[in-house]
PDB file of N, CA and C in Angstrom:
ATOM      1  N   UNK A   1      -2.000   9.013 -27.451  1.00  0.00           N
ATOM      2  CA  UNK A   1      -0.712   9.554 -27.080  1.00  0.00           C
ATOM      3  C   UNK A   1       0.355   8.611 -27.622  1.00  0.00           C
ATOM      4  N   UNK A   2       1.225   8.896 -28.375  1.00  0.00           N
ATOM      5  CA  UNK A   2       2.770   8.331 -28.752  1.00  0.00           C
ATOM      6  C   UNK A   2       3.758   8.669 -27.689  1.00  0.00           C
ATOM      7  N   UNK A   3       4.434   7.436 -27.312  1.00  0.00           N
ATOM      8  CA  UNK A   3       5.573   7.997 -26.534  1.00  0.00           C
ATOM      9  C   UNK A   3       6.374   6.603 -26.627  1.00  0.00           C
ATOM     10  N   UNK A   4       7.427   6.203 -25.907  1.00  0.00           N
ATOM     11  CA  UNK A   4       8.790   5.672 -25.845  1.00  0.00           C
ATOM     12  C   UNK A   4       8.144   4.511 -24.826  1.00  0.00           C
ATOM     13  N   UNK A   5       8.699   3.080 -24.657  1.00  0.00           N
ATOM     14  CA  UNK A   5       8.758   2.565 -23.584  1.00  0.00           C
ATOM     15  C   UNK A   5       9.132   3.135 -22.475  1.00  0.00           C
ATOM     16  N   UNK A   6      10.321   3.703 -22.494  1.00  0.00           N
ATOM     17  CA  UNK A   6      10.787   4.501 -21.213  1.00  0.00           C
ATOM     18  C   UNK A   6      10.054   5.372 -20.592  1.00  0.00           C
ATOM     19  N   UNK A   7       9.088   6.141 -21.038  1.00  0.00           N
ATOM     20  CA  UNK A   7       8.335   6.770 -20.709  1.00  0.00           C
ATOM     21  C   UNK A   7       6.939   6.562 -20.398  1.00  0.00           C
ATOM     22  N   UNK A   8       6.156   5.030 -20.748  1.00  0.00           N
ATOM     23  CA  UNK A   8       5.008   4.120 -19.814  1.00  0.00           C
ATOM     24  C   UNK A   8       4.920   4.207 -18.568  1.00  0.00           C
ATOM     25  N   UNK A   9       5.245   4.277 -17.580  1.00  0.00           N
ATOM     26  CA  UNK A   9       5.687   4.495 -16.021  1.00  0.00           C
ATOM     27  C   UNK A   9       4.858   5.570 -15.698  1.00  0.00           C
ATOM     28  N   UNK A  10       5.677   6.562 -16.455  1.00  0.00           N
ATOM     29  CA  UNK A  10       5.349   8.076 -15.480  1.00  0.00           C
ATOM     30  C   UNK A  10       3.757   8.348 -16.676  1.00  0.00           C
ATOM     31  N   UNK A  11       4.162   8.073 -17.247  1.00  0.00           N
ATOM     32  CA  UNK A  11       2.848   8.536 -18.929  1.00  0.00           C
ATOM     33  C   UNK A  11       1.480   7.938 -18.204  1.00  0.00           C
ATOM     34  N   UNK A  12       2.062   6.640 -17.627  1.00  0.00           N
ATOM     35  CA  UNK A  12       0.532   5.590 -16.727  1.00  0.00           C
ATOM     36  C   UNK A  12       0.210   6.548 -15.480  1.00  0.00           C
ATOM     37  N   UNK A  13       1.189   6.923 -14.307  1.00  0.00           N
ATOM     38  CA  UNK A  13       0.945   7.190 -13.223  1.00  0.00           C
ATOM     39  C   UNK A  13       0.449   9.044 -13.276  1.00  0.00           C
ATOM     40  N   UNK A  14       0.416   9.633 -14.348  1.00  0.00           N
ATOM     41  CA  UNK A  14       0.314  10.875 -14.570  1.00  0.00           C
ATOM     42  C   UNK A  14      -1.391  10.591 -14.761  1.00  0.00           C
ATOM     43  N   UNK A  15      -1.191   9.358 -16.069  1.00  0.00           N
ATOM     44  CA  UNK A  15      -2.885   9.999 -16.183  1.00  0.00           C
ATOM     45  C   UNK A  15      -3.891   9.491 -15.461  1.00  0.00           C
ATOM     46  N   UNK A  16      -2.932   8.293 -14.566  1.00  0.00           N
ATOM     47  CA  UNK A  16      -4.545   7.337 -13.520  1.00  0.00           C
ATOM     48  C   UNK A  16      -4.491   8.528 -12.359  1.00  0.00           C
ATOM     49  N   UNK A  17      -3.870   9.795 -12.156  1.00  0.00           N
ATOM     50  CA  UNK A  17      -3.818  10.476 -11.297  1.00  0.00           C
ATOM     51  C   UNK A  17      -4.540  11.881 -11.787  1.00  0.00           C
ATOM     52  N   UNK A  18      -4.803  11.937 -12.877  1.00  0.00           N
ATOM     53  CA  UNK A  18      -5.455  13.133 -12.916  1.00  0.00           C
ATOM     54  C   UNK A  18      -6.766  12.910 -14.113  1.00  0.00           C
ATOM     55  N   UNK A  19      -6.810  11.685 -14.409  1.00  0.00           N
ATOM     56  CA  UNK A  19      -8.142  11.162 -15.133  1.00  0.00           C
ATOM     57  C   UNK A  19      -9.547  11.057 -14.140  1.00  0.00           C
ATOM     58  N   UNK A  20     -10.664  11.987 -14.380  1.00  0.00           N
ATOM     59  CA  UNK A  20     -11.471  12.326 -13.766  1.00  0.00           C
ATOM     60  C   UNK A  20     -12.351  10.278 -13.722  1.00  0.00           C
ATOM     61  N   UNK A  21     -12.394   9.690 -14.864  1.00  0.00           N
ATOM     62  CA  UNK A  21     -12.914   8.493 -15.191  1.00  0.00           C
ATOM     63  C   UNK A  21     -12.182   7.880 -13.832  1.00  0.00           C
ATOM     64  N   UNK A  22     -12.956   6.731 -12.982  1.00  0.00           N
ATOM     65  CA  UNK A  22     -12.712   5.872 -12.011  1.00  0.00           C
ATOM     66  C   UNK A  22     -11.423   4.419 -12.706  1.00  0.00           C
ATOM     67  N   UNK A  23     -12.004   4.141 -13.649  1.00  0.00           N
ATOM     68  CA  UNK A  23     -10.720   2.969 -14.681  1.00  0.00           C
ATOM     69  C   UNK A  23     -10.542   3.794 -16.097  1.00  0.00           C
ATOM     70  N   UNK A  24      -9.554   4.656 -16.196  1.00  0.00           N
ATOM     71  CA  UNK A  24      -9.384   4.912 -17.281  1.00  0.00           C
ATOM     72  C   UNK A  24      -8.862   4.139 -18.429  1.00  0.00           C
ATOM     73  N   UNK A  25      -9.370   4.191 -19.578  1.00  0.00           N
ATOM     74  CA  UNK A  25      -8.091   3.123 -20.632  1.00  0.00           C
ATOM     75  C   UNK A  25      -6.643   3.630 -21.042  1.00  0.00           C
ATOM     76  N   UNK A  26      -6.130   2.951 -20.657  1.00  0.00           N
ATOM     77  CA  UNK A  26      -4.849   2.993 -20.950  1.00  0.00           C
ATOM     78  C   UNK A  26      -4.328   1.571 -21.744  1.00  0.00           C
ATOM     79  N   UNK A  27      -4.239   1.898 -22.866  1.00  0.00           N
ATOM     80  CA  UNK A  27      -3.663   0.401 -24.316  1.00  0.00           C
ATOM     81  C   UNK A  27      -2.415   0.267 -24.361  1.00  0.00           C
ATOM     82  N   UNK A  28      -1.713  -0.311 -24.838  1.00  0.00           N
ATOM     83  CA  UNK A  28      -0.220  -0.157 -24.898  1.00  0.00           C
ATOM     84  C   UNK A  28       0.158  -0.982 -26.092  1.00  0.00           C
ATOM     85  N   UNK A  29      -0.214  -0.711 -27.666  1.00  0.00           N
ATOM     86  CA  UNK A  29      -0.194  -1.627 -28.582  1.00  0.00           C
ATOM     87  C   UNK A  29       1.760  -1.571 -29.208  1.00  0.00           C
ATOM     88  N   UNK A  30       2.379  -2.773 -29.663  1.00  0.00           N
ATOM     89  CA  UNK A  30       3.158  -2.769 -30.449  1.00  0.00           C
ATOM     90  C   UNK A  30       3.244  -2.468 -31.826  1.00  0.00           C
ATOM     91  N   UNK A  31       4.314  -1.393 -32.028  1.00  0.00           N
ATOM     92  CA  UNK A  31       4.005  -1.243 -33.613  1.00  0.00           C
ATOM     93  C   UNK A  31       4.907  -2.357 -34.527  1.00  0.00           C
ATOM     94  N   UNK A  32       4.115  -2.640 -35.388  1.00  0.00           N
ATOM     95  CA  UNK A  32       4.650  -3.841 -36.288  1.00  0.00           C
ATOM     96  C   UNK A  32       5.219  -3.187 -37.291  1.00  0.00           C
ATOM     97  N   UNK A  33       5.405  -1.925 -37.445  1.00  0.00           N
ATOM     98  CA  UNK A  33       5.972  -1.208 -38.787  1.00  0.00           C
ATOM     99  C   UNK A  33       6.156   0.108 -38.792  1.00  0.00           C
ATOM    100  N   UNK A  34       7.007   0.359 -39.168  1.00  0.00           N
ATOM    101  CA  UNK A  34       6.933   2.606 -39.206  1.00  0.00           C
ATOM    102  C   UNK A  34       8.370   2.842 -40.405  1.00  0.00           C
ATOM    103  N   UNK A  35       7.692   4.519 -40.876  1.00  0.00           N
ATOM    104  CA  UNK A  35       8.631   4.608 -41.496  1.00  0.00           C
ATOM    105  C   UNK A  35      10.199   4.821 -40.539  1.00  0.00           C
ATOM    106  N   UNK A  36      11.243   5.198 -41.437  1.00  0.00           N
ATOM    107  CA  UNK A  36      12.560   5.173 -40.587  1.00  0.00           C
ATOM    108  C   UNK A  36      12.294   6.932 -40.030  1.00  0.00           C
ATOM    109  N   UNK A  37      12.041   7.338 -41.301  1.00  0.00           N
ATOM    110  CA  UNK A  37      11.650   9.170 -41.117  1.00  0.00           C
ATOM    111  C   UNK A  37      10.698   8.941 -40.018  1.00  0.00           C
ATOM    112  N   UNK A  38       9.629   8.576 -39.774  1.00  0.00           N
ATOM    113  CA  UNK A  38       8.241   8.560 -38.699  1.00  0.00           C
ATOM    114  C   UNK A  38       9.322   8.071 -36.845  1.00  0.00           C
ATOM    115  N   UNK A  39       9.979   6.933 -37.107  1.00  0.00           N
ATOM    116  CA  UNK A  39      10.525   6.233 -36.279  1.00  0.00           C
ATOM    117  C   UNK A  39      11.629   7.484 -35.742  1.00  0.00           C
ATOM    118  N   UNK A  40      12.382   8.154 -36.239  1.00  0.00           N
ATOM    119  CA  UNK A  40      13.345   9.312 -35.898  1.00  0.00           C
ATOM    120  C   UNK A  40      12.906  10.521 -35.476  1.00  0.00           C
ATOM    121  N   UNK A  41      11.464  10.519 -35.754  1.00  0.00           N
ATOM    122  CA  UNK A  41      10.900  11.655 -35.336  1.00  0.00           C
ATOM    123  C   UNK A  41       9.957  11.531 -33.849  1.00  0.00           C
ATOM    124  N   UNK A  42       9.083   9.919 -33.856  1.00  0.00           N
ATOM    125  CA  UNK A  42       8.802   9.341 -32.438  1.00  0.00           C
ATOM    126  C   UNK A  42      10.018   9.633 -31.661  1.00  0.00           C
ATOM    127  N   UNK A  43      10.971   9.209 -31.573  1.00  0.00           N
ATOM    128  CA  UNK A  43      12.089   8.894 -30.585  1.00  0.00           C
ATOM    129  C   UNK A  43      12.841  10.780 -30.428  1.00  0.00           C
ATOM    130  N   UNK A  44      12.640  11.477 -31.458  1.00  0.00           N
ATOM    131  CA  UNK A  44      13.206  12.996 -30.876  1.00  0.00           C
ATOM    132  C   UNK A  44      11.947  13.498 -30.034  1.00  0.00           C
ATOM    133  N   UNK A  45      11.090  13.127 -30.540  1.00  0.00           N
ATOM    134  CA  UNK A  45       9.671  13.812 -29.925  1.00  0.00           C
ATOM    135  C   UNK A  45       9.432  13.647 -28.589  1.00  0.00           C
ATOM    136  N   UNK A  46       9.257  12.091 -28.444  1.00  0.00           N
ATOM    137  CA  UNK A  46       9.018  11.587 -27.362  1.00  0.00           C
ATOM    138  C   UNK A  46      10.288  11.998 -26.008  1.00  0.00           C
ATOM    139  N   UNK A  47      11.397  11.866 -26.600  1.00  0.00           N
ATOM    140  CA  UNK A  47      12.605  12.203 -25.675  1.00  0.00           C
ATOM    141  C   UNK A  47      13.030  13.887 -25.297  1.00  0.00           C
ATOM    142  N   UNK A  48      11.625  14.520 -25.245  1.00  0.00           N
ATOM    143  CA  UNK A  48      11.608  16.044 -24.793  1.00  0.00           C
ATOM    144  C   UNK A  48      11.048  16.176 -23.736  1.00  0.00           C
TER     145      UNK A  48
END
């Protein structure tokens, strides 16, 4: 799943609440690079 910092919170508490798995994984890696086109399209996407 791609999404926004702002949106970690509810993105975490949505899926430890309806993930059938007892510890689900949940990663949270930093991206070290993106295009500007890729980067404008995360941030419209994610902010729906």
């Amino acid at each position: 799943i791609k999404t926004v910092d702002d949106n970690l919170h509810d993105l975490r508490e949505a899926l430890f609440a309806r993930h059938p798995y007892e510890v689900p994984e949940f990663v949270v890696l930093p991206i070290a690079s993106m295009s500007d086109a890729y980067g404008a399209w995360l941030l419209e996407s994610a902010s729906r």
